[in-house]
C-alpha atoms as a PDB file:
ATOM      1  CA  UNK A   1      10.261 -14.946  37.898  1.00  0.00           C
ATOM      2  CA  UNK A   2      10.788 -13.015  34.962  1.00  0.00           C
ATOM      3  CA  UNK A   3       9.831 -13.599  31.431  1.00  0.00           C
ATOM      4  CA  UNK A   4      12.875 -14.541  28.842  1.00  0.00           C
ATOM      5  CA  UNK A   5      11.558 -11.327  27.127  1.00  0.00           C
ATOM      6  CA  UNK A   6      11.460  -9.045  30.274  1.00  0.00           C
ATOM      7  CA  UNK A   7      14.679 -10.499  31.482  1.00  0.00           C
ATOM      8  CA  UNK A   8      16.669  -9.548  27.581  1.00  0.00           C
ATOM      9  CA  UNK A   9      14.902  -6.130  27.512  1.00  0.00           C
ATOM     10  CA  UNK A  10      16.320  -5.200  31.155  1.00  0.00           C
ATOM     11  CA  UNK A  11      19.338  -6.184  30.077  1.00  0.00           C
ATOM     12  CA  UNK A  12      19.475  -3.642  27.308  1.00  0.00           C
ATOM     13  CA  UNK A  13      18.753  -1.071  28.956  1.00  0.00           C
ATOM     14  CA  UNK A  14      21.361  -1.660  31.920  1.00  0.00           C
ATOM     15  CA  UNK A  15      23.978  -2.333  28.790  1.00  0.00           C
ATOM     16  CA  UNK A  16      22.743   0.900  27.513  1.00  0.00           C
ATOM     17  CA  UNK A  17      23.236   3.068  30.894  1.00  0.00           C
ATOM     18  CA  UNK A  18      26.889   1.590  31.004  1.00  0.00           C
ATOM     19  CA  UNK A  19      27.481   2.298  27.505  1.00  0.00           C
ATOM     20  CA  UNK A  20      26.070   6.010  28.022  1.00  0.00           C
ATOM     21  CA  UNK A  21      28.708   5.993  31.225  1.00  0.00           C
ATOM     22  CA  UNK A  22      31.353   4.786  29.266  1.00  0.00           C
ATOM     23  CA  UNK A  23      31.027   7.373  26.554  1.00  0.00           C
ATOM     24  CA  UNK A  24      30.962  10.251  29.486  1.00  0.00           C
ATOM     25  CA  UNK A  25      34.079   8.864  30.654  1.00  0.00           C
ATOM     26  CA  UNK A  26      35.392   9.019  27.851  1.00  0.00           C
ATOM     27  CA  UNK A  27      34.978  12.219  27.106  1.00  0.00           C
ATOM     28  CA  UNK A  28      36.827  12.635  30.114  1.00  0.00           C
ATOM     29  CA  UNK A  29      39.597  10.978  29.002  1.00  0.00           C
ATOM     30  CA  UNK A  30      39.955  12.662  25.134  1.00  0.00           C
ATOM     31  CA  UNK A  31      39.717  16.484  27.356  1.00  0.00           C
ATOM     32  CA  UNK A  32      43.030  15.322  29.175  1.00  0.00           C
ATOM     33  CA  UNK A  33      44.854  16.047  25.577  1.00  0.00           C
ATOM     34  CA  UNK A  34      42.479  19.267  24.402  1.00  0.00           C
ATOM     35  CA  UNK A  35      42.433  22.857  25.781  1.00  0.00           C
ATOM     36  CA  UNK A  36      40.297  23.548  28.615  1.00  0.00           C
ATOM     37  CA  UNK A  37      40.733  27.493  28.297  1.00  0.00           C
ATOM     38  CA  UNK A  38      42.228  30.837  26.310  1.00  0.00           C
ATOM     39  CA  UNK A  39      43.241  33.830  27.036  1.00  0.00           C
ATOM     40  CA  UNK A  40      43.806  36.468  24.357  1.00  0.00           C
ATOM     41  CA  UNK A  41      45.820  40.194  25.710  1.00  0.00           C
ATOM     42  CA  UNK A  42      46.117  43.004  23.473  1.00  0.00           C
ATOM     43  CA  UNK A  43      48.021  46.128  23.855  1.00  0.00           C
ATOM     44  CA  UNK A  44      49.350  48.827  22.148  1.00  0.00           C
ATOM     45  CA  UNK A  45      52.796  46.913  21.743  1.00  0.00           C
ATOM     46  CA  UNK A  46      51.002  43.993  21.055  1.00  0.00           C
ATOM     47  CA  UNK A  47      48.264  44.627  18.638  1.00  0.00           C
ATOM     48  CA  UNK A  48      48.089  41.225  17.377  1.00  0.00           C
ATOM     49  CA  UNK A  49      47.156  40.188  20.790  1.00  0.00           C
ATOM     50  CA  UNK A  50      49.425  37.106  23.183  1.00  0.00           C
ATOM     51  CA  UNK A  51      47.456  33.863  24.074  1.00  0.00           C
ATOM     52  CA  UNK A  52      47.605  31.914  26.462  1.00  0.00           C
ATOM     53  CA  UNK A  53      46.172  28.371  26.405  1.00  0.00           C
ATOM     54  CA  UNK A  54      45.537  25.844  29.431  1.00  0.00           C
ATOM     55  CA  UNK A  55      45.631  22.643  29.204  1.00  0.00           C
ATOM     56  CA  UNK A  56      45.271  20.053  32.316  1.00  0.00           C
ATOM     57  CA  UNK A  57      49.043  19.542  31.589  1.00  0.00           C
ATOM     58  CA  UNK A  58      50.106  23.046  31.372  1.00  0.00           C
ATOM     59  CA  UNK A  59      50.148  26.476  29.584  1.00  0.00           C
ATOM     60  CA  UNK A  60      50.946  26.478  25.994  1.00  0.00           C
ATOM     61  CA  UNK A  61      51.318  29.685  23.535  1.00  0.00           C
ATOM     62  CA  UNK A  62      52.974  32.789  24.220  1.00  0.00           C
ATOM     63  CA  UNK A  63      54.346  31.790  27.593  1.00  0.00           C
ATOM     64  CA  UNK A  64      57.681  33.478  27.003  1.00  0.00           C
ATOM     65  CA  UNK A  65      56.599  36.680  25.989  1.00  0.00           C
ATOM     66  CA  UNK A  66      53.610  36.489  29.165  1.00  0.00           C
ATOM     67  CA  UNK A  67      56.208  35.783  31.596  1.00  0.00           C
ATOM     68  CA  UNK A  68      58.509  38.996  30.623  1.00  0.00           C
ATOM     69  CA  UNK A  69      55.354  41.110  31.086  1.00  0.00           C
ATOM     70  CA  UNK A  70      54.414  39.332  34.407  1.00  0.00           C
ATOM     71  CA  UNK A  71      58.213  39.422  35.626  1.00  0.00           C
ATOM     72  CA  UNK A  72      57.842  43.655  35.463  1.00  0.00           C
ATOM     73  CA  UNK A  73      54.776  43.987  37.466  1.00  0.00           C
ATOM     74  CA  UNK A  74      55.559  40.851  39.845  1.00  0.00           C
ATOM     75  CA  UNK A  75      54.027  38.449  39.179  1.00  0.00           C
ATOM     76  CA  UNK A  76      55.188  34.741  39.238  1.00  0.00           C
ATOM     77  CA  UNK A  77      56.089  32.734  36.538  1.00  0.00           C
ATOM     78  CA  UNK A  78      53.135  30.689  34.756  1.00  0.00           C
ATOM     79  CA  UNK A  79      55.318  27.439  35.268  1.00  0.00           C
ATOM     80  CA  UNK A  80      54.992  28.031  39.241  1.00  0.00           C
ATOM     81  CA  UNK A  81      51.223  27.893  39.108  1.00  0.00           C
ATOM     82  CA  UNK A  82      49.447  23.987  39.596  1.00  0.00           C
ATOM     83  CA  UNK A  83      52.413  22.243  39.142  1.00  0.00           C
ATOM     84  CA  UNK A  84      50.398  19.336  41.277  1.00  0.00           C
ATOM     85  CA  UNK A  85      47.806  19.886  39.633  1.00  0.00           C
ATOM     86  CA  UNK A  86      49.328  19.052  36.035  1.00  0.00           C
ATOM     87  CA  UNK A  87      51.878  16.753  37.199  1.00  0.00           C
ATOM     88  CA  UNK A  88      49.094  14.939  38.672  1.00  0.00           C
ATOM     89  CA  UNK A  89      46.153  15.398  36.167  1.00  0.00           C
ATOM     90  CA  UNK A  90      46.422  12.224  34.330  1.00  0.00           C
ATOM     91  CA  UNK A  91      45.742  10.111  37.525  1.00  0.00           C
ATOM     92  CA  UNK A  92      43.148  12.628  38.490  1.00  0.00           C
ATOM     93  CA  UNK A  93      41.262  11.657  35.227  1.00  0.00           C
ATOM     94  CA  UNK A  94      41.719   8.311  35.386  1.00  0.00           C
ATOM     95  CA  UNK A  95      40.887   8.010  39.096  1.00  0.00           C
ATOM     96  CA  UNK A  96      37.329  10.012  38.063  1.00  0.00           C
ATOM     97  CA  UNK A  97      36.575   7.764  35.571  1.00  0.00           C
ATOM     98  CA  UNK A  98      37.363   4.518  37.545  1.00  0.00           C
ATOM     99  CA  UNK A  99      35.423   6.161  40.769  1.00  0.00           C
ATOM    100  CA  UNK A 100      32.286   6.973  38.003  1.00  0.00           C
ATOM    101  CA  UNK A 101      32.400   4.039  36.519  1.00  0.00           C
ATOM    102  CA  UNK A 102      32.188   1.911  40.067  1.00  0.00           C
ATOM    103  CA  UNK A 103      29.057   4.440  41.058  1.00  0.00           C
ATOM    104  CA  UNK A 104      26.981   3.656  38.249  1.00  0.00           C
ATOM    105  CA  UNK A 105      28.174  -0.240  38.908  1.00  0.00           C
ATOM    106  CA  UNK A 106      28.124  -0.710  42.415  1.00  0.00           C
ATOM    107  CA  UNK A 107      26.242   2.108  44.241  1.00  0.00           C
ATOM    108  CA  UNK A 108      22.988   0.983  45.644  1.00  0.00           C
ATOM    109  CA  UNK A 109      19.314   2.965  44.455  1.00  0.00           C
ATOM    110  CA  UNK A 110      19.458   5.464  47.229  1.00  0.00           C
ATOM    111  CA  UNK A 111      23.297   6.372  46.647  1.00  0.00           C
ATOM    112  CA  UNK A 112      23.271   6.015  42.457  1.00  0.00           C
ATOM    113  CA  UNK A 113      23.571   9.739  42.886  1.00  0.00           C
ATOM    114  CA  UNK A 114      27.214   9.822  44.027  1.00  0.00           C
ATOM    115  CA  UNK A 115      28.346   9.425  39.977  1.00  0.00           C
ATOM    116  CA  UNK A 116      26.427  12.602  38.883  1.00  0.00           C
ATOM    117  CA  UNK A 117      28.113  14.168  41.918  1.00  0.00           C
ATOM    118  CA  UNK A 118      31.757  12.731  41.192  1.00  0.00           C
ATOM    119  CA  UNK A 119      31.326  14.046  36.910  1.00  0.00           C
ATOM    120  CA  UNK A 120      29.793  17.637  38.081  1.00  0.00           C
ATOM    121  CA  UNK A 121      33.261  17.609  40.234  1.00  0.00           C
ATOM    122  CA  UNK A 122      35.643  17.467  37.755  1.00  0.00           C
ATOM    123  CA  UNK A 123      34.905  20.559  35.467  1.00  0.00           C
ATOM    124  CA  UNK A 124      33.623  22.294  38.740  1.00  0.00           C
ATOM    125  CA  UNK A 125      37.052  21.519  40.514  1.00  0.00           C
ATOM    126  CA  UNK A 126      38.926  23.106  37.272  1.00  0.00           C
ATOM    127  CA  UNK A 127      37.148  26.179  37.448  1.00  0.00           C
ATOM    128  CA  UNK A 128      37.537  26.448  41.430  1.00  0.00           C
ATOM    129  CA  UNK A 129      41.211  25.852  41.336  1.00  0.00           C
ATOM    130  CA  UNK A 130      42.034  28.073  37.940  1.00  0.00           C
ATOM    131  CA  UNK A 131      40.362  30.808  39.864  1.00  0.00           C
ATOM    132  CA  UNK A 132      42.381  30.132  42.856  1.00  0.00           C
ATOM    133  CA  UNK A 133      45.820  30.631  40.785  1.00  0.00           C
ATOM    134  CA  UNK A 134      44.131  33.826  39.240  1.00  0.00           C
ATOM    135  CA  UNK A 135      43.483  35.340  42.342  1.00  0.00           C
ATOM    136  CA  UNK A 136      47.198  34.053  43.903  1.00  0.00           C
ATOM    137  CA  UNK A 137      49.036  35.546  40.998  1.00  0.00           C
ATOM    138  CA  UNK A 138      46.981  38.521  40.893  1.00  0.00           C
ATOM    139  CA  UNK A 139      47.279  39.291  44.414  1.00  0.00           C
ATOM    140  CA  UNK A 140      51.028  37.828  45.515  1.00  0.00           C
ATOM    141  CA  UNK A 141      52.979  40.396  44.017  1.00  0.00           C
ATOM    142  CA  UNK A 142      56.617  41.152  44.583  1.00  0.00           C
ATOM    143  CA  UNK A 143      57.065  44.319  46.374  1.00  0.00           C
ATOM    144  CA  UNK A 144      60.377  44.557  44.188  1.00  0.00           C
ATOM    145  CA  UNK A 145      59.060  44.295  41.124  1.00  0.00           C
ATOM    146  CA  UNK A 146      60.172  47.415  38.633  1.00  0.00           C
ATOM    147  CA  UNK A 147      56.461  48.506  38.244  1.00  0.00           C
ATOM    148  CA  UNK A 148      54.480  48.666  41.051  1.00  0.00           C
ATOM    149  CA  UNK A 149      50.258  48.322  41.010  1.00  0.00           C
ATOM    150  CA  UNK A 150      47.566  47.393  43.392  1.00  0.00           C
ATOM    151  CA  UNK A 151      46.680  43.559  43.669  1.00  0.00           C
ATOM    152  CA  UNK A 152      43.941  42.494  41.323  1.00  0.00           C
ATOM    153  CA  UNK A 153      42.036  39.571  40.095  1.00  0.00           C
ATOM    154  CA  UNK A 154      42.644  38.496  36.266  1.00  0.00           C
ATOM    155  CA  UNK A 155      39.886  37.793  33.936  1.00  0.00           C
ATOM    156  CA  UNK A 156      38.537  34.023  33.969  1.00  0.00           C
ATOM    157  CA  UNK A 157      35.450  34.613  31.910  1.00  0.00           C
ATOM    158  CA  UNK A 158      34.714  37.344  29.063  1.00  0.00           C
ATOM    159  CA  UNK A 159      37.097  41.026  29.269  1.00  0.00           C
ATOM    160  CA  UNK A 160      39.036  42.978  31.534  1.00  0.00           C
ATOM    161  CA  UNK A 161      41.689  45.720  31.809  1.00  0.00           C
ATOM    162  CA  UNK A 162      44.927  45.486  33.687  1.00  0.00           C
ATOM    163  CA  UNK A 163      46.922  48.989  32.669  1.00  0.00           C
ATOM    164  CA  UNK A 164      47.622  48.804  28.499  1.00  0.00           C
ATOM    165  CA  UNK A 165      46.098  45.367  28.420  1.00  0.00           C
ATOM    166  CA  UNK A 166      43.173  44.215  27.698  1.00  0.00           C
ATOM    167  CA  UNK A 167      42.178  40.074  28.226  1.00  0.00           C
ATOM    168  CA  UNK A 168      39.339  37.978  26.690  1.00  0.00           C
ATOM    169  CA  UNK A 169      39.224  34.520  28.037  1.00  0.00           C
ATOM    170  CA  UNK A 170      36.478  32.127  26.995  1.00  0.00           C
ATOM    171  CA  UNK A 171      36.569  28.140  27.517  1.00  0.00           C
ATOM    172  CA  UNK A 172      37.716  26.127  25.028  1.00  0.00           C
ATOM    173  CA  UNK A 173      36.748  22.720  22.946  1.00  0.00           C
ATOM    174  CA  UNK A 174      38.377  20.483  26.877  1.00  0.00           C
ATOM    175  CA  UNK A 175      35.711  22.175  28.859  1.00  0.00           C
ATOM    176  CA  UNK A 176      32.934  21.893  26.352  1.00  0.00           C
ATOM    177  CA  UNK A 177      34.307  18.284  25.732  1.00  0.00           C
ATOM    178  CA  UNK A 178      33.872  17.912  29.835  1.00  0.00           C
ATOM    179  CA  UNK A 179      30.506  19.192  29.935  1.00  0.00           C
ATOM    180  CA  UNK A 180      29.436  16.735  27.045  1.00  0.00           C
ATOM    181  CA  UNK A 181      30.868  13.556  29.840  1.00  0.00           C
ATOM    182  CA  UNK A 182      28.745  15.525  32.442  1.00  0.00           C
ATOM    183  CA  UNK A 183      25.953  15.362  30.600  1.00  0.00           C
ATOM    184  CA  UNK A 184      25.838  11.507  29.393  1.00  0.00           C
ATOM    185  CA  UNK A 185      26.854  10.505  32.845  1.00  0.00           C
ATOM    186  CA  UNK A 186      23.780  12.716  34.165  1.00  0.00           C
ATOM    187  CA  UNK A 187      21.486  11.188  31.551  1.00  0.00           C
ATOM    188  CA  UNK A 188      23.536   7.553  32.776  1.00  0.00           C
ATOM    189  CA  UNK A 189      22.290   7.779  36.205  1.00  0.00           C
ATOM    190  CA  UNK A 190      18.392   8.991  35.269  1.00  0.00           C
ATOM    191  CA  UNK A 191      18.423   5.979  33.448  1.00  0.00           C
ATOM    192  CA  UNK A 192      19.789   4.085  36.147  1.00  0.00           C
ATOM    193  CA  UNK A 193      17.103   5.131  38.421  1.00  0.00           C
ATOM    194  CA  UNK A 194      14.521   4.300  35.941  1.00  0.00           C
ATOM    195  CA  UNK A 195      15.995   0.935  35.915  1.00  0.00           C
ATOM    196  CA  UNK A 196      16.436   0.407  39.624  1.00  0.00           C
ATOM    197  CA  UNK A 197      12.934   1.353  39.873  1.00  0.00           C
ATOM    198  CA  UNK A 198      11.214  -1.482  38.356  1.00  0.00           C
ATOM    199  CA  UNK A 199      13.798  -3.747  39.613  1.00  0.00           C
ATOM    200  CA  UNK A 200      12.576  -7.339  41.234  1.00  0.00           C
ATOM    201  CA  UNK A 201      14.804  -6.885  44.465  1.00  0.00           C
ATOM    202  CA  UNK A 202      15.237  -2.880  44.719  1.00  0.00           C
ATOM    203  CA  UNK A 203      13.543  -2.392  48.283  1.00  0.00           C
ATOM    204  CA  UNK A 204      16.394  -4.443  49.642  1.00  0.00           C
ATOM    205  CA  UNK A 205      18.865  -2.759  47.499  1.00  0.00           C
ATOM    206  CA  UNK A 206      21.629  -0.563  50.343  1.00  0.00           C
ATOM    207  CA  UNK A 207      24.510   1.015  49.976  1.00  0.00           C
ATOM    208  CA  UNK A 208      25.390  -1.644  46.995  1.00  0.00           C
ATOM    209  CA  UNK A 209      23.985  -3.137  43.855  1.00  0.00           C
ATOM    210  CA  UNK A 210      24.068  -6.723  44.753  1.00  0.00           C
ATOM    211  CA  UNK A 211      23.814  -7.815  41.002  1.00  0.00           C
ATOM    212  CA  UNK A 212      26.721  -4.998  40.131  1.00  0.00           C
ATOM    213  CA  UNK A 213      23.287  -3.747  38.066  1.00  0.00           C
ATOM    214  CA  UNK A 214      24.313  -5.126  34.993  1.00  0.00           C
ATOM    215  CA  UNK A 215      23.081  -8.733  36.347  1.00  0.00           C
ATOM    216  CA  UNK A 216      19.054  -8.944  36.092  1.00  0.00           C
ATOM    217  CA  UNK A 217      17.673 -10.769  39.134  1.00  0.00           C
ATOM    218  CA  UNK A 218      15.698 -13.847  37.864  1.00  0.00           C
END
């Protein structure tokens, strides 16, 4: 049986590893409503430069103006890309969180892993499918279009060159926000092994926690 000290102290520090999981999800949440990444053209015509902002919900900035410039080399409109994807983004996050959340809760010692692996999905998945669209709208072309050039892949990451223009995209304050919830959920689950370690019943902890680890077995 456990001392009353032993018993309070392991209680902490499973309080703590849900509040550091809680605060990771939460980041998850507040990058829903921030920009995840910009894109900045200049060109001779446009020596202020055009940006282009992406959010999980959409494209904000100079959309209009993009679109016209996209429409005479063929490309598709930036409201045809990840419509899913935005129109389902808010359940995406919350689903994360809530499947995160249940990990660090209910996921046994050997499987406490699976919440890391669920976080390092979400920004990973963004950067996977953004690429994806890149390389679509780069590539699927209309043959009709009034000025005709070879398929190509558009910048994700630092500069390129596509004819006059040249595009800088960098991540913004979302994605950094992301990696912050990455990183306490990460630091979460090392502390949850830590725990699980010295728990009383952990060799005949499976696929579940039978004490939903917050509960200390007496």
């Amino acid at each position: 049986m456990s001392s009353p000290t032993v018993a309070s102290w392991e209680r902490r520090r499973r309080a703590i590893v849900v509040a550091l999981a809680l605060t990771g999800i939460g980041c998850f949440g507040l990058s829903w409503l921030l920009p995840w990444w910009t894109f900045h053209l200049v060109a001779p015509q446009y020596p202020k430069g055009l940006d282009l902002v992406i959010h999980l919900t959409g494209v904000q900035g100079d959309v209009f103006e993009i679109d016209i410039i996209n429409h005479y080399i063929g490309m598709s409109s930036l409201g045809d890309a990840a419509t899913f994807e935005r129109a389902w983004s808010g359940w995406l996050v919350g689903g994360l969180g809530v499947a995160v959340l249940g990990a660090v809760l209910l996921a046994g010692r050997r499987v406490s892993w699976l919440a890391a692996a669920v976080a390092a999905a979400f920004p990973l998945g963004f950067v996977a499918d953004t690429l994806y669209w890149l390389y679509q709208s780069g590539h699927d072309l209309d043959s009709h279009a009034p000025v005709r050039i070879k398929p190509f892949m558009p910048v994700f990451l630092g500069e390129g060159k596509i004819g006059q223009f040249v595009t800088t995209a960098w991540p913004n304050i979302g994605f950094y926000t992301v990696l912050v919830g990455v990183a306490l959920l990460l630091f979460a689950v090392w502390q949850r092994a830590r725990v699980c370690r010295v728990c009383p019943v952990h060799d005949t902890c499976g696929a579940t926690c039978p004490h939903a680890f917050v509960g200390v077995p007496r």
